[in-house]
N, C-alpha and C. Protein backbone atom coordinates (compact mmCIF):
# COMPACT_ATOMS: atom_id res chain seq x y z
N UNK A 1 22.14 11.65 13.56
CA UNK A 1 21.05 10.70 13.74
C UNK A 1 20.77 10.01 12.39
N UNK A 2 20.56 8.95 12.19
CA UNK A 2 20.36 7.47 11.18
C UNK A 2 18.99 7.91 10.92
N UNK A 3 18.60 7.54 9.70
CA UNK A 3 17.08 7.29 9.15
C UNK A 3 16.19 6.60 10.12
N UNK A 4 16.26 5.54 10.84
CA UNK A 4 15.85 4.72 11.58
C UNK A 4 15.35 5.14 12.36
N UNK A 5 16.73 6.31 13.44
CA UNK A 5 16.23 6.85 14.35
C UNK A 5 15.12 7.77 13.91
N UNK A 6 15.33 9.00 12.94
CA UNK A 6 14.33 10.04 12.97
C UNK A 6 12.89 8.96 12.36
N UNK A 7 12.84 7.79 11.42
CA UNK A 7 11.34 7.39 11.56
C UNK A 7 10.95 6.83 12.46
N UNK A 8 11.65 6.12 13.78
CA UNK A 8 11.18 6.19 14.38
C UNK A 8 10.49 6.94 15.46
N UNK A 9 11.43 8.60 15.69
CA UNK A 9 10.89 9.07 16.26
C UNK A 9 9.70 9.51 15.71
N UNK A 10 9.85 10.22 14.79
CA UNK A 10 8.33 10.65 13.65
C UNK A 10 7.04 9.86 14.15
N UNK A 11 7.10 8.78 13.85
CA UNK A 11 6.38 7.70 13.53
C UNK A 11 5.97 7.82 15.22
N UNK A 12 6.51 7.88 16.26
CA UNK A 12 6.40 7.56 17.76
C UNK A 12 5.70 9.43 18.03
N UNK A 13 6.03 10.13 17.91
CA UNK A 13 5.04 11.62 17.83
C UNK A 13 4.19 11.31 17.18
N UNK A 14 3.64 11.02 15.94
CA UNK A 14 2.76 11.04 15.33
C UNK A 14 1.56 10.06 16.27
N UNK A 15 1.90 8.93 16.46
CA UNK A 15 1.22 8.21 17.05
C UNK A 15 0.78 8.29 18.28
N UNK A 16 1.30 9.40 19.26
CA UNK A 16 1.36 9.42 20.53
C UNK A 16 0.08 10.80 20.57
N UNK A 17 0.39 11.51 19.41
CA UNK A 17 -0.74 12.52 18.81
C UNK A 17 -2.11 12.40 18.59
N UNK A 18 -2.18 10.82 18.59
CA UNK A 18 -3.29 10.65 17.75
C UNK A 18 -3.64 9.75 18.80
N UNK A 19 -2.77 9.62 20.23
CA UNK A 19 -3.55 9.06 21.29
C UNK A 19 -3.08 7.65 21.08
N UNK A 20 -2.00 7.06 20.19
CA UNK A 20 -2.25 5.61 20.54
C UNK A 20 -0.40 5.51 21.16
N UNK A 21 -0.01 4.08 21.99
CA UNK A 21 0.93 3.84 22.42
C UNK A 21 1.16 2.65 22.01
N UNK A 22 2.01 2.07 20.90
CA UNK A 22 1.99 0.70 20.56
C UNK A 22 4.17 0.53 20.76
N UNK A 23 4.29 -0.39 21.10
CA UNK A 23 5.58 -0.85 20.75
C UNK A 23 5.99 -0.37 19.35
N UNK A 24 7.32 0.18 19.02
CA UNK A 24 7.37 0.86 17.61
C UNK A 24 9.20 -0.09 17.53
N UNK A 25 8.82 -0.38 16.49
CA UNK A 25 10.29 -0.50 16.53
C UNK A 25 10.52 -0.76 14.69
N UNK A 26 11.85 -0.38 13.98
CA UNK A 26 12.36 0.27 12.67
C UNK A 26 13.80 -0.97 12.07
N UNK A 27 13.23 -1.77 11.29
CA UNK A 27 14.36 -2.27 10.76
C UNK A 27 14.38 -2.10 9.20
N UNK A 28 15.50 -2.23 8.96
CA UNK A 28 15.52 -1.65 7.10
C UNK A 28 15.76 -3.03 6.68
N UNK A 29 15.15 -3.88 5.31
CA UNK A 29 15.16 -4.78 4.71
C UNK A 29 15.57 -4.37 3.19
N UNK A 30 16.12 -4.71 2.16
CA UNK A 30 16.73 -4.60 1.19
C UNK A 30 16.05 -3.30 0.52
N UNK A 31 16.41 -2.42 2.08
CA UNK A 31 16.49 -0.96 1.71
C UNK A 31 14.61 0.18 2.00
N UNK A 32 14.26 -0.90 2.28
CA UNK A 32 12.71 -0.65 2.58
C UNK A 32 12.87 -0.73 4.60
N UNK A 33 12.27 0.28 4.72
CA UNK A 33 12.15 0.86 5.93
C UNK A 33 10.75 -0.07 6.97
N UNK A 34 10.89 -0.80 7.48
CA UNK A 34 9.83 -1.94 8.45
C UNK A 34 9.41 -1.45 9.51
N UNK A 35 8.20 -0.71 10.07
CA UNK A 35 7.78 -0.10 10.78
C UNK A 35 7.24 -0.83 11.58
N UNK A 36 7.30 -1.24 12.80
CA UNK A 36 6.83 -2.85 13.51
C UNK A 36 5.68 -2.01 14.88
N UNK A 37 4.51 -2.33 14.21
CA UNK A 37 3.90 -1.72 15.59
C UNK A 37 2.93 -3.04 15.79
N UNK A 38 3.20 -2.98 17.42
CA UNK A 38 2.91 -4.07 18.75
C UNK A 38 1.94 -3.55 19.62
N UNK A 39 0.67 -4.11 19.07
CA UNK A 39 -0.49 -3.59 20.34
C UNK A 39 -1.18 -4.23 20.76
N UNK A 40 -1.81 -4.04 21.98
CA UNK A 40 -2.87 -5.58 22.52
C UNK A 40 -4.36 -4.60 22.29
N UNK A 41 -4.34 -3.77 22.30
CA UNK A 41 -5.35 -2.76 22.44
C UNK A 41 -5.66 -1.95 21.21
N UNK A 42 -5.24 -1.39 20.57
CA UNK A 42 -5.48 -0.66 19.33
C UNK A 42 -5.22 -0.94 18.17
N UNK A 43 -4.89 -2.46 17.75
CA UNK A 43 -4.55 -2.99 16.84
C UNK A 43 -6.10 -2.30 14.99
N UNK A 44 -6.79 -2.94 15.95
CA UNK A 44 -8.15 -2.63 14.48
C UNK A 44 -8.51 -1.17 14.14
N UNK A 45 -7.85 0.15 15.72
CA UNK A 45 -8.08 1.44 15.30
C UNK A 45 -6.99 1.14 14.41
N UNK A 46 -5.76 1.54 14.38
CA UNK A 46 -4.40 1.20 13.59
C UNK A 46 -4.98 1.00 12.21
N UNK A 47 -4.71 -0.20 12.15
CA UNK A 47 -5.40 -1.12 10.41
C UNK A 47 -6.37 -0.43 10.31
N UNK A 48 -7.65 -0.20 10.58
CA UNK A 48 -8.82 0.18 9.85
C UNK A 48 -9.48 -0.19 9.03
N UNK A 49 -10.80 -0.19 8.57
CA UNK A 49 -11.30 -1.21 7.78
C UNK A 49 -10.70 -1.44 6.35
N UNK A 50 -10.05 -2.52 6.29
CA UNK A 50 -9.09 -3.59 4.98
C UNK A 50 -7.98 -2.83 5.06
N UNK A 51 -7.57 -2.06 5.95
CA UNK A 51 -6.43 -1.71 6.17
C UNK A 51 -6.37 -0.30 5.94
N UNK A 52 -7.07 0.49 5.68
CA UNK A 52 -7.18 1.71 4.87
C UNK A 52 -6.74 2.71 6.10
N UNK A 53 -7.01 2.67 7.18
CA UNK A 53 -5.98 3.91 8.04
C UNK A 53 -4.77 3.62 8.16
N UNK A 54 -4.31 2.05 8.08
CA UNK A 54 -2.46 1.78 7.95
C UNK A 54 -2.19 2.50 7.11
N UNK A 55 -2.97 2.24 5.77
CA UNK A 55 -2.44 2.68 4.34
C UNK A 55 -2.25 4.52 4.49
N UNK A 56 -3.42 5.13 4.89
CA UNK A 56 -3.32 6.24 5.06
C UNK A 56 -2.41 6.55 6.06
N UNK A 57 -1.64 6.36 7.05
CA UNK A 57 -0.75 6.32 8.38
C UNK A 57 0.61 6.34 7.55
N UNK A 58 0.80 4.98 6.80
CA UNK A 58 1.88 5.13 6.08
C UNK A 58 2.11 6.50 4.85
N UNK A 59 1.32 6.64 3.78
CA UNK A 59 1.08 7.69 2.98
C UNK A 59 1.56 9.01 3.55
N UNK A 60 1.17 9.29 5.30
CA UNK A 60 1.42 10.28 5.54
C UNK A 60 3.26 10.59 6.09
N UNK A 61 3.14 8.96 6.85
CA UNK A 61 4.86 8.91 6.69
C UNK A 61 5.61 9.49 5.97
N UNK A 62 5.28 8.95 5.11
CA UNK A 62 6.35 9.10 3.80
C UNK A 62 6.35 10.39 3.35
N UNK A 63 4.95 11.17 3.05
CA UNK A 63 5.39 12.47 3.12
C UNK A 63 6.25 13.10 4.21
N UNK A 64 6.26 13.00 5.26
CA UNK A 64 7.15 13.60 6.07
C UNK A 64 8.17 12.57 6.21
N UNK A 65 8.48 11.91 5.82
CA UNK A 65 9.98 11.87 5.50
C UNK A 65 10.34 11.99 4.06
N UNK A 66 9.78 12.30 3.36
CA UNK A 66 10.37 13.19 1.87
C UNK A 66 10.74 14.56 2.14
N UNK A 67 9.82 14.92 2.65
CA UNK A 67 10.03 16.58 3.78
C UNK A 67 11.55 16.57 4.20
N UNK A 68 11.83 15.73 5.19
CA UNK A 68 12.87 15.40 5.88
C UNK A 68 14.07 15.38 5.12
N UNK A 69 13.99 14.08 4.46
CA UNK A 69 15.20 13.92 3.33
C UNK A 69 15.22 14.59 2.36
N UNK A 70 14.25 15.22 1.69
CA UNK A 70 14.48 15.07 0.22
C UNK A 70 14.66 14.79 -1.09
N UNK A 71 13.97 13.14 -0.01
CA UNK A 71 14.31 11.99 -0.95
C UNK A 71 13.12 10.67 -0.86
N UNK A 72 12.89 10.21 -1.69
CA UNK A 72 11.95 9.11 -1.00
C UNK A 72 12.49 8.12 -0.32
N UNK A 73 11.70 7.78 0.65
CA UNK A 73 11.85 7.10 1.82
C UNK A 73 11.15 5.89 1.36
N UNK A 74 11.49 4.44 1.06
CA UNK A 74 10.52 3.33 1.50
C UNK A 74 10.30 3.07 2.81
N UNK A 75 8.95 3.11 3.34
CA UNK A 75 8.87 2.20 4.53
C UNK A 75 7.70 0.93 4.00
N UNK A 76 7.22 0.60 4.96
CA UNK A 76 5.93 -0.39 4.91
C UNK A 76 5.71 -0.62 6.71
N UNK A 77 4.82 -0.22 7.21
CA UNK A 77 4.42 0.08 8.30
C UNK A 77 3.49 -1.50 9.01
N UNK A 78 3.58 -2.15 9.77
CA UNK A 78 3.04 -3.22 9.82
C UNK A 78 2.45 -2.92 11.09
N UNK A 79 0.83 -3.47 11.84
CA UNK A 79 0.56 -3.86 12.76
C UNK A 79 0.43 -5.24 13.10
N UNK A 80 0.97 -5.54 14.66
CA UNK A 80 0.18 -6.56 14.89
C UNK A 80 0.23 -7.91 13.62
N UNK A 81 1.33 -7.74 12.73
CA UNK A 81 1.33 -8.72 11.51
C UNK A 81 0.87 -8.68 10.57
N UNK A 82 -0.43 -7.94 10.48
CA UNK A 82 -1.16 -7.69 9.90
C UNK A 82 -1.34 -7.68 8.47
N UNK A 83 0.28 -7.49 7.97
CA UNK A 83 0.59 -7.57 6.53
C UNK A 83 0.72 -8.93 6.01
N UNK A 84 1.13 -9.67 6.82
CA UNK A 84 1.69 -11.13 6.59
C UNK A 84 0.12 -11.92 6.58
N UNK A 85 -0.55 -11.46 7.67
CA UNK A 85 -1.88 -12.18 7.18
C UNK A 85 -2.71 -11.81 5.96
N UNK A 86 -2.28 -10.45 5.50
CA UNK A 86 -3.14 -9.71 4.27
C UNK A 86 -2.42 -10.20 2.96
N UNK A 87 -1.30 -10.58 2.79
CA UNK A 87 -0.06 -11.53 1.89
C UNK A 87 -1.13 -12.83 1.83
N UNK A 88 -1.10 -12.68 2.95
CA UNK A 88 -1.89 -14.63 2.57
C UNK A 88 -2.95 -14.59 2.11
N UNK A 89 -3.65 -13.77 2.94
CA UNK A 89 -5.28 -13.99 2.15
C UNK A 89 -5.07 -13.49 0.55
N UNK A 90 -4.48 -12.34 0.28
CA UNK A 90 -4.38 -12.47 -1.01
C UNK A 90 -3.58 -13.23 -2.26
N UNK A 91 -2.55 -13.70 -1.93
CA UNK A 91 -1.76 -15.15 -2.28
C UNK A 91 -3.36 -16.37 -2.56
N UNK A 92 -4.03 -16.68 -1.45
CA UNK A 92 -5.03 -17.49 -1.48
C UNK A 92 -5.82 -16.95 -2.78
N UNK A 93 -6.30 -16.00 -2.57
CA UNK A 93 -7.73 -14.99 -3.67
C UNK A 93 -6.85 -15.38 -5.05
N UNK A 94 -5.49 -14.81 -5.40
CA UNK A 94 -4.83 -15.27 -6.13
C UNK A 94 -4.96 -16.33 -7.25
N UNK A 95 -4.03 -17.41 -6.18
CA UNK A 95 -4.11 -18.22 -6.37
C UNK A 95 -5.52 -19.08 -7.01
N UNK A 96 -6.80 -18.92 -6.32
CA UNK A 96 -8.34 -19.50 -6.75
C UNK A 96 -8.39 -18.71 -7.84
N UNK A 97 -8.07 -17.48 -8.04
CA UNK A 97 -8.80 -16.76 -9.57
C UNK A 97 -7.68 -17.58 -10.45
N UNK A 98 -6.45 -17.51 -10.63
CA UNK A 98 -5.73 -18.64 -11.32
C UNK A 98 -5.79 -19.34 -11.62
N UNK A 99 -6.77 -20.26 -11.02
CA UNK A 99 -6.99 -21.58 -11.35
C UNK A 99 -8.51 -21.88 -12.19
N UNK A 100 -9.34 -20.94 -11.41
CA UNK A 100 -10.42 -20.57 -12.00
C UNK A 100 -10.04 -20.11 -14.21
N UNK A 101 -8.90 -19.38 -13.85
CA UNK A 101 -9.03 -18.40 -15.41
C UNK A 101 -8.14 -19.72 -16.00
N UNK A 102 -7.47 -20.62 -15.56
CA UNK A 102 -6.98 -21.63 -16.62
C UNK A 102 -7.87 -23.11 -16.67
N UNK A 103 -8.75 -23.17 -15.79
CA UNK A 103 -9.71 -24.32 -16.02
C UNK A 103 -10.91 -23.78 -16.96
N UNK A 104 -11.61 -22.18 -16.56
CA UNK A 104 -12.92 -21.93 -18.05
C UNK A 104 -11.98 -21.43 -18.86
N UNK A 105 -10.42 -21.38 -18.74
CA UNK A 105 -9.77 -20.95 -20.26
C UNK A 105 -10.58 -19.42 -20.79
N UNK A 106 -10.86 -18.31 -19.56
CA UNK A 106 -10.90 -17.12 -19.61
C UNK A 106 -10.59 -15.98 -18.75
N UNK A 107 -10.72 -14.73 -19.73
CA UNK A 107 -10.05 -13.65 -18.42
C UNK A 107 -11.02 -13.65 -17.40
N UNK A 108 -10.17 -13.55 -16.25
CA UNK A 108 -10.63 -12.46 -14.98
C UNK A 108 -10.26 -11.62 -14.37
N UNK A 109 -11.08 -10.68 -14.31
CA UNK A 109 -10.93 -9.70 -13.54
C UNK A 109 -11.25 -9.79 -12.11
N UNK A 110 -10.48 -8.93 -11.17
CA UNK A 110 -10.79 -8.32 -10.26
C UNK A 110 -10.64 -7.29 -9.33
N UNK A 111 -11.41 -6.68 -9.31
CA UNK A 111 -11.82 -5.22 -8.69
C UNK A 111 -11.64 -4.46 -7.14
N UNK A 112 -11.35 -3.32 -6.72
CA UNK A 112 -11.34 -2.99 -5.42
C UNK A 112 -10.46 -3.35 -4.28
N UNK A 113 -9.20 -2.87 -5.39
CA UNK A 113 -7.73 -3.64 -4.74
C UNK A 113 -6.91 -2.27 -4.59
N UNK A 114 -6.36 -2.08 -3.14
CA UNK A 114 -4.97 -1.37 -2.82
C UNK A 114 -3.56 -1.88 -4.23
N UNK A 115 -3.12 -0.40 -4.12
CA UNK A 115 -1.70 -0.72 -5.15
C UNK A 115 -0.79 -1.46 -5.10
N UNK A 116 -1.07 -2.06 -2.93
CA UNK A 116 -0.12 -2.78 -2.63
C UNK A 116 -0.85 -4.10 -2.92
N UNK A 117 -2.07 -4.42 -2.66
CA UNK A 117 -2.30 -5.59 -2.86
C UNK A 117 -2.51 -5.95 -4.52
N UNK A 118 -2.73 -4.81 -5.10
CA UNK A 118 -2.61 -5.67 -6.76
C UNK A 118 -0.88 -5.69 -6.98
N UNK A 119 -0.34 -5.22 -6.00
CA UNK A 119 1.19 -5.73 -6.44
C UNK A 119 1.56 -6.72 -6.29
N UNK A 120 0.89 -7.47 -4.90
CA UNK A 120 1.11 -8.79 -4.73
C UNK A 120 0.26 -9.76 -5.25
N UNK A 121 -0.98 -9.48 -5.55
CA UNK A 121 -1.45 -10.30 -6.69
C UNK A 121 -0.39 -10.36 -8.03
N UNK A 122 -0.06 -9.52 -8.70
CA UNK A 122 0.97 -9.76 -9.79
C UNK A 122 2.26 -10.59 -9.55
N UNK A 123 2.55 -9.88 -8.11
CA UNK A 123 4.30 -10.43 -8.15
C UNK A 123 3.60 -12.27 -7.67
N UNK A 124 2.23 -12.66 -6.86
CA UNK A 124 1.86 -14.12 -6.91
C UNK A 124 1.87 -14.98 -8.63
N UNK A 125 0.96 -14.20 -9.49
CA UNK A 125 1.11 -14.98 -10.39
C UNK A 125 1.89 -14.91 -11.43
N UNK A 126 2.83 -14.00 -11.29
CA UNK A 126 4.04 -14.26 -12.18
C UNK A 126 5.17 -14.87 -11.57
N UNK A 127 5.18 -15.37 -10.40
CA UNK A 127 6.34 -16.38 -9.64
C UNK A 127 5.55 -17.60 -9.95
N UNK A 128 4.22 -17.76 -10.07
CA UNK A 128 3.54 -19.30 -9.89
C UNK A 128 2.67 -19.91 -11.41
N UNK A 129 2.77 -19.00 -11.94
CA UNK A 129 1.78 -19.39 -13.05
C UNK A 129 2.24 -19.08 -14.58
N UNK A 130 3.24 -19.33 -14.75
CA UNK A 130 4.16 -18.83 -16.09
C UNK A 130 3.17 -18.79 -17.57
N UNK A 131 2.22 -19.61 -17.44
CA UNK A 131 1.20 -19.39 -18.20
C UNK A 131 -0.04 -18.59 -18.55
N UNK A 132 0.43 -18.09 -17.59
CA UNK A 132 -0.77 -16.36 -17.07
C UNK A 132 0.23 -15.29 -17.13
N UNK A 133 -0.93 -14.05 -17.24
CA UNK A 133 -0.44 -13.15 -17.54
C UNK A 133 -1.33 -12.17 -16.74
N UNK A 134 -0.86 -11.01 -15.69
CA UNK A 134 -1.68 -10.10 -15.18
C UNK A 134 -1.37 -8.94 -15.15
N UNK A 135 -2.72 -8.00 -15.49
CA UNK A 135 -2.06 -6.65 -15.79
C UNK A 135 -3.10 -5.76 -15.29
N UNK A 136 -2.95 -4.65 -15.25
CA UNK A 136 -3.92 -3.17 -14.30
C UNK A 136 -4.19 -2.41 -15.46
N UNK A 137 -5.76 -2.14 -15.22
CA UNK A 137 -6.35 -0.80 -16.04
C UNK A 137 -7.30 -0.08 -15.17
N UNK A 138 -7.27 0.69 -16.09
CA UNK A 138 -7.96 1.95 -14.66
C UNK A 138 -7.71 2.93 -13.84
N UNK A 139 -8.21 3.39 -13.43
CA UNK A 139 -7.48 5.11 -12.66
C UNK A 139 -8.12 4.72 -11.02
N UNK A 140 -7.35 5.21 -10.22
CA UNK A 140 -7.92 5.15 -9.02
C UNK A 140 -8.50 4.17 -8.17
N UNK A 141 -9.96 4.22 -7.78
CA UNK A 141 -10.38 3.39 -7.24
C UNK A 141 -11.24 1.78 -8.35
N UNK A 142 -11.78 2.85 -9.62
CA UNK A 142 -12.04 1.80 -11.03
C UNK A 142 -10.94 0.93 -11.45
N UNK A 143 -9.84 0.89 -11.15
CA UNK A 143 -8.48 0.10 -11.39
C UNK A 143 -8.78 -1.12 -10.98
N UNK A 144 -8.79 -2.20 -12.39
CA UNK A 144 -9.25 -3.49 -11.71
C UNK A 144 -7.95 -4.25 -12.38
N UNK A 145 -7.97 -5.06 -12.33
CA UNK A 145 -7.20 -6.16 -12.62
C UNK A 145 -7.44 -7.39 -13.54
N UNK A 146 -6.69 -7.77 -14.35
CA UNK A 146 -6.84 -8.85 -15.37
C UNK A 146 -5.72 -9.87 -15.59
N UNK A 147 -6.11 -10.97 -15.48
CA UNK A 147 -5.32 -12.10 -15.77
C UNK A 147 -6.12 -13.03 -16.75
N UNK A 148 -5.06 -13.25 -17.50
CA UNK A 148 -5.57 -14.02 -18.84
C UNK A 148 -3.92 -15.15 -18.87
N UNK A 149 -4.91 -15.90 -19.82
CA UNK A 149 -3.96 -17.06 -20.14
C UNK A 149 -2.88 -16.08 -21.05
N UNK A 150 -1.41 -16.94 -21.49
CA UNK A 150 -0.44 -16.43 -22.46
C UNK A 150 -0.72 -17.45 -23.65
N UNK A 151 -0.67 -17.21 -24.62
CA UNK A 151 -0.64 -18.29 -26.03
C UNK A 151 0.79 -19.02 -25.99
N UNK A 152 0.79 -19.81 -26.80
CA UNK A 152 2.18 -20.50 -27.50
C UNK A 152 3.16 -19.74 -27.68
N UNK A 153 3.15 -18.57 -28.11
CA UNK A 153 3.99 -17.11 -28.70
C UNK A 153 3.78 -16.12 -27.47
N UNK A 154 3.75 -16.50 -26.15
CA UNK A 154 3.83 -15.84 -25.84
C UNK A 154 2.86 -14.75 -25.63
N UNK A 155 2.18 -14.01 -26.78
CA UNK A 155 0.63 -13.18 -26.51
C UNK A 155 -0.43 -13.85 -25.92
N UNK A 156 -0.89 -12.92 -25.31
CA UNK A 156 -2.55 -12.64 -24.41
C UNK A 156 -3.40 -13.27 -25.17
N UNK A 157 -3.70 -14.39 -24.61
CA UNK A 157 -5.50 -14.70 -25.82
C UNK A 157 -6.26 -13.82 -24.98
């Protein structure tokens, strides 16, 4: 049996455990594991508020398939799209603090971001804004985020 198959079965027990029945279906993208769940009905139990039971749903994945393999497993677990709309809105948030920190020509921060979404805040303004610079401080949930302009040379004003 293929990786595919056992997350999907995993992933289809787990869920059937916890009482929900969504369309499941497993494609691998440049090696990252795509967990596709399809519901008309349980979409917002799923996600959870800003996403935080996906996040936790996935987290637990992955431990049991490290269990499994022995190895880490990428997946990224999607409902209902749900990721592709959470890409955008934060691409958007992005994008406005960007523009914001190079028109008053200062840092900003911002606060109360998943690891995945300050990843895509970074990987947004270092594809779009070669003149910015963004970086993470902080432990845990205090982990905020900073983007500042780059100087002439390259350094952080």
């Amino acid at each position: 049996m293929d990786k595919k198959q056992i997350i999907t079965e995993k992933i289809t027990k787990i869920l059937h455990e916890l009482g929900f029945t969504p369309e499941i279906s497993v494609e691998e993208t440049d090696g990252v594991f795509q967990v596709l769940l399809k519901t008309d009905t349980e979409a917002s139990l799923l996600i959870g508020h800003f996403g935080e039971t996906l996040s936790s749903l996935q987290r637990v994945m992955e431990a049991i398939l490290f269990k499994s393999f022995n190895e880490l497993v990428p997946i990224l677990i999607n409902v209902n799209d749900y990721r592709e709309k959470q890409k955008e809105r934060i691409e958007n948030l992005a994008k406005n603090i960007a523009e914001r920190t190079l028109s008053q020509q200062k840092i900003s921060t911002l606060s109360a971001f998943s690891s995945y979404e300050r990843k895509l805040i970074h990987e947004y303004i270092s594809a779009n804004y070669p003149n910015l610079q963004s970086y993470s401080e902080g432990m845990g949930r205090d982990r905020k985020i900073f983007i500042k302009i780059k100087s002439e040379d390259n350094e952080i004003v």
